[in-house]
Protein backbone atom coordinates (compact mmCIF):
# COMPACT_ATOMS: atom_id res chain seq x y z
CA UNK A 1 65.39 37.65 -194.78
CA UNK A 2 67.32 40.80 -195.66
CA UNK A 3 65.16 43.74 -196.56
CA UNK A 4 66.84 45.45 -199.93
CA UNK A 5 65.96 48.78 -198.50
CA UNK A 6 68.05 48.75 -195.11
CA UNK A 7 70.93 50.50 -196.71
CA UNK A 8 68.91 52.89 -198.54
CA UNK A 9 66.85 54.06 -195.44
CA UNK A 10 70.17 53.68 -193.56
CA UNK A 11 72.04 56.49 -195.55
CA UNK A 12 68.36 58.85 -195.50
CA UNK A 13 68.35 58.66 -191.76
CA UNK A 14 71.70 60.19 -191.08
CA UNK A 15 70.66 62.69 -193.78
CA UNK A 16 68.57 64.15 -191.91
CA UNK A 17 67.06 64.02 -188.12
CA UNK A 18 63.55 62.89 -188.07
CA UNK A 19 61.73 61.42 -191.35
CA UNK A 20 58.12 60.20 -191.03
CA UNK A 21 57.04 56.73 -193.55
CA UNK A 22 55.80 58.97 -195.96
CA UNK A 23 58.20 61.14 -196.41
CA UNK A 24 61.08 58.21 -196.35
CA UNK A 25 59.33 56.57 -199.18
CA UNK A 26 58.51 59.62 -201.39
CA UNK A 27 62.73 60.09 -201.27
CA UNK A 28 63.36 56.44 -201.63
CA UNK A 29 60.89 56.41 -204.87
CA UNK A 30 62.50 59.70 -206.03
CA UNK A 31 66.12 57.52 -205.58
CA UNK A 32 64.28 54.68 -207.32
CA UNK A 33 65.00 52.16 -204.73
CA UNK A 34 60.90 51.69 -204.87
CA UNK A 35 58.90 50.80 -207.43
CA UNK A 36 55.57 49.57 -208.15
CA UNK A 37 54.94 46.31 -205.71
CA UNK A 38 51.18 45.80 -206.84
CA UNK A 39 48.70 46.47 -209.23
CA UNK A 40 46.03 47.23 -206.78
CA UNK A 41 47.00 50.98 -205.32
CA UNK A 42 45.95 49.66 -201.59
CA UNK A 43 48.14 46.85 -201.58
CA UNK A 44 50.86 48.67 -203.46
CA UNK A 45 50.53 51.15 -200.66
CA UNK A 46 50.36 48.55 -197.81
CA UNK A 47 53.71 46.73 -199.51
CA UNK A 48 55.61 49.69 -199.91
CA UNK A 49 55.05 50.79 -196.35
CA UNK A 50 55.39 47.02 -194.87
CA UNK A 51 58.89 46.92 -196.58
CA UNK A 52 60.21 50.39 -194.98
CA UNK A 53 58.60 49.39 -191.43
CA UNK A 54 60.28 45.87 -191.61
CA UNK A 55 63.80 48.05 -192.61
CA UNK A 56 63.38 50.85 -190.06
CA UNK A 57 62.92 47.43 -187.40
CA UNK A 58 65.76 45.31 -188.52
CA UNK A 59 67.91 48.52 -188.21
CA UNK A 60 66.44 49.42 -185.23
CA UNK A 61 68.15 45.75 -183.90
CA UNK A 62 71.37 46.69 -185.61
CA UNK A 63 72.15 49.80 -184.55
CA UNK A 64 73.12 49.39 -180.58
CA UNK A 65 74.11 51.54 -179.03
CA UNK A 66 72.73 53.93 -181.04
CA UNK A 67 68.81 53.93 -181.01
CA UNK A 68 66.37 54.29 -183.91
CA UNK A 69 63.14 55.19 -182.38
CA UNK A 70 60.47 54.00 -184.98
CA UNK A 71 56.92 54.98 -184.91
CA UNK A 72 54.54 55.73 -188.00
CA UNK A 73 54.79 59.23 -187.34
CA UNK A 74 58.76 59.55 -186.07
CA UNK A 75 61.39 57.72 -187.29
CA UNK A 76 64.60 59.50 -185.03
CA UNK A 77 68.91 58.27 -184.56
CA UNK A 78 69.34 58.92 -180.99
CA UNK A 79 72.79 58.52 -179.37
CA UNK A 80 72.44 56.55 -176.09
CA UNK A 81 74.58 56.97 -173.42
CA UNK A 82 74.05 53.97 -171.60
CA UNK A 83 75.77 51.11 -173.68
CA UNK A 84 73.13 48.33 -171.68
CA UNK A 85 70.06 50.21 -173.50
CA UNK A 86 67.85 47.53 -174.66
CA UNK A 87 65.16 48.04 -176.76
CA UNK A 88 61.78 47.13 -176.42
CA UNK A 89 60.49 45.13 -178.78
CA UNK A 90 56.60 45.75 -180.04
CA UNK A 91 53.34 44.18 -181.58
CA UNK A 92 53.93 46.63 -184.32
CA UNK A 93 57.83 45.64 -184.89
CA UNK A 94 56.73 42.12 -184.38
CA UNK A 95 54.12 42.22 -187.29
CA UNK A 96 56.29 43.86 -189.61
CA UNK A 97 59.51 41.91 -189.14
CA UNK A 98 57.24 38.50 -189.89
CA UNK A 99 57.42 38.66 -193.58
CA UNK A 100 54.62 36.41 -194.06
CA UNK A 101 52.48 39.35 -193.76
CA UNK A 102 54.24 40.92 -196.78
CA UNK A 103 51.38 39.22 -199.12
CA UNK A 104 48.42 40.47 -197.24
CA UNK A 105 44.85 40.22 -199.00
CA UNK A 106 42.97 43.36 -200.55
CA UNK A 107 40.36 42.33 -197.67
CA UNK A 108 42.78 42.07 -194.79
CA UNK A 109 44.49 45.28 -195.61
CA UNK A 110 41.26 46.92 -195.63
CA UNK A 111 40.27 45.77 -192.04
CA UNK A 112 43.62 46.55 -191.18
CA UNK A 113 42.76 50.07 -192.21
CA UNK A 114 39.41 50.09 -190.54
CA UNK A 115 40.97 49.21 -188.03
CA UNK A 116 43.78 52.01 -187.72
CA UNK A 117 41.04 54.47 -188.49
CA UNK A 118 38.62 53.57 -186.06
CA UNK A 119 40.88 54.45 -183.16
CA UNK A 120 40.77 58.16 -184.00
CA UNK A 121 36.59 57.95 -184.17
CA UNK A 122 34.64 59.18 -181.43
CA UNK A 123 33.00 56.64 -179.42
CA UNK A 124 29.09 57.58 -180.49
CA UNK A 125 29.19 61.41 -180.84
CA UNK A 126 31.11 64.74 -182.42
CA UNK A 127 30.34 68.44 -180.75
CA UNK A 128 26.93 69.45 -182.22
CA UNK A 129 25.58 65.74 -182.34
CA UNK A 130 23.90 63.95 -179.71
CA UNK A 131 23.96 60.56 -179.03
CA UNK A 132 20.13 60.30 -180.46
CA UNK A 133 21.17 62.16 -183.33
CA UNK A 134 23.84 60.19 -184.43
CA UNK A 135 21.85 56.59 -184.18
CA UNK A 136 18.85 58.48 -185.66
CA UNK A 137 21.22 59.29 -188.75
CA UNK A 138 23.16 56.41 -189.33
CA UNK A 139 19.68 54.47 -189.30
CA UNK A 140 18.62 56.97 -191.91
CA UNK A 141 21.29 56.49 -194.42
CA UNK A 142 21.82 52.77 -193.76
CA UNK A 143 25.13 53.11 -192.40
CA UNK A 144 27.08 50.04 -190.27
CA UNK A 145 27.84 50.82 -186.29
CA UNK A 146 31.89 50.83 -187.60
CA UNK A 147 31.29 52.92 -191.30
CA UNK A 148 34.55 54.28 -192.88
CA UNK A 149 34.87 57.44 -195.11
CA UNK A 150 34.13 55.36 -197.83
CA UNK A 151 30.98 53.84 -196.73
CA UNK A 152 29.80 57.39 -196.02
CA UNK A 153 30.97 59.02 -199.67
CA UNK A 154 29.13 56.42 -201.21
CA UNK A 155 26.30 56.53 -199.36
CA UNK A 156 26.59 60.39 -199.70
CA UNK A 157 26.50 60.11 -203.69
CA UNK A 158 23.36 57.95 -203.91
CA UNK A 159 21.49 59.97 -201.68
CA UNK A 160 22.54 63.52 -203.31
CA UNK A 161 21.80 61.98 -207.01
CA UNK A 162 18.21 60.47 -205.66
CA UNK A 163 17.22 64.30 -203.95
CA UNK A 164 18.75 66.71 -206.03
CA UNK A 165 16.57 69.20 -206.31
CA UNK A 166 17.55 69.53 -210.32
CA UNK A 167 16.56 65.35 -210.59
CA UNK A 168 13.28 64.43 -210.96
CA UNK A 169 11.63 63.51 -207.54
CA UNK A 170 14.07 65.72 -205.82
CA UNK A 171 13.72 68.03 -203.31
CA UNK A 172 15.93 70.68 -202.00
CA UNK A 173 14.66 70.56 -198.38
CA UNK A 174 16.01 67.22 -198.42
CA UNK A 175 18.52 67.85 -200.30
CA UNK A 176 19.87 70.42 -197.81
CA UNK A 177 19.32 68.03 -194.91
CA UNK A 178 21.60 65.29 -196.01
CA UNK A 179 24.39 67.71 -196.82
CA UNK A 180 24.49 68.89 -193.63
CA UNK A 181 24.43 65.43 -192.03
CA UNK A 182 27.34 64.14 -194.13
CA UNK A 183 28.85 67.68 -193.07
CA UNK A 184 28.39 66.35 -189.90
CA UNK A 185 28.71 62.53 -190.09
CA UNK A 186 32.43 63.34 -192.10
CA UNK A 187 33.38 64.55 -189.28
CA UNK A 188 33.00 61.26 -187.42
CA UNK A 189 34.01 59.01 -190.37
CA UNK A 190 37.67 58.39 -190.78
């Protein structure tokens, strides 16, 4: 299938030399050659991004012997000298040239997410927080092995409301403990 944005995208990258996603589909919505893809902001998000990724890779195949080097982070036109260049194809290209995974569920994109996050999360520990420390805390506020930012935030809210010193029951020695731990725990949530 033909992705409607390859010409689009085509004409931004030899605008200019490197784009990132986000920035190449902030200028395709300001060129309205995006709009809204879904009702739920996640999957309009995962959508808008699957369709530029699945673009940037089928020009990717065009374009020989020039080079598009894709990544999430770089998107670059490279002249190559050698005409016999080949390029290497990817699980990432792979995945977004199958457009069966265009229609992903609200659940799938956010283990996909997880996922993507948890690779830039320390393995049990930050500076300042021992190993001990860490367990100890994550016992204390409930939180799963894996938790995301949003597991944390929410478990942040509940726990401020319940020992606010200005709520009845509170207490601001408590109070001050948790901040600092989610001050700390933020730091390990992605």
């Amino acid at each position: 299938m033909l992705n409607p944005l390859i010409d689009e995208i085509f004409d931004l990258i030899l605008t200019k030399e490197i784009w990132r996603v986000h920035t190449l589909s902030s200028e395709l919505q300001n060129r309205d050659a995006i709009k809204k893809l879904d009702e739920n902001p996640e999957r309009d998000l995962f959508k808008r991004n699957f369709l530029i990724m699945n673009a940037l890779y089928q020009l990717q195949i065009q374009l020989h012997p020039q080079q598009l080097l894709v990544s999430g982070l770089h998107i670059e036109l490279l002249e190559v000298s050698d005409e016999h260049t080949i390029i290497k194809k990817n699980n990432l290209s792979d995945y977004y040239l199958n457009w069966e995974n265009y229609d992903t569920t609200e659940s799938e994109i956010d283990e996909l997410l997880t996922t993507f996050w948890q690779q830039f999360k320390p393995v049990n520990t930050t500076p300042g927080i021992s190993a001990e420390d860490y367990k100890e805390m994550t016992e204390e506020w409930a939180l799963p092995n894996d938790f995301t930012i949003k597991h944390l935030q929410k478990r942040w809210r509940q726990l401020a409301i319940k020992n606010h010193p200005d709520k009845p029951g509170g207490n601001e020695v408590s109070f001050k403990k948790i901040k600092l731990q989610y001050e700390q725990l933020k730091n390990i949530a992605r």
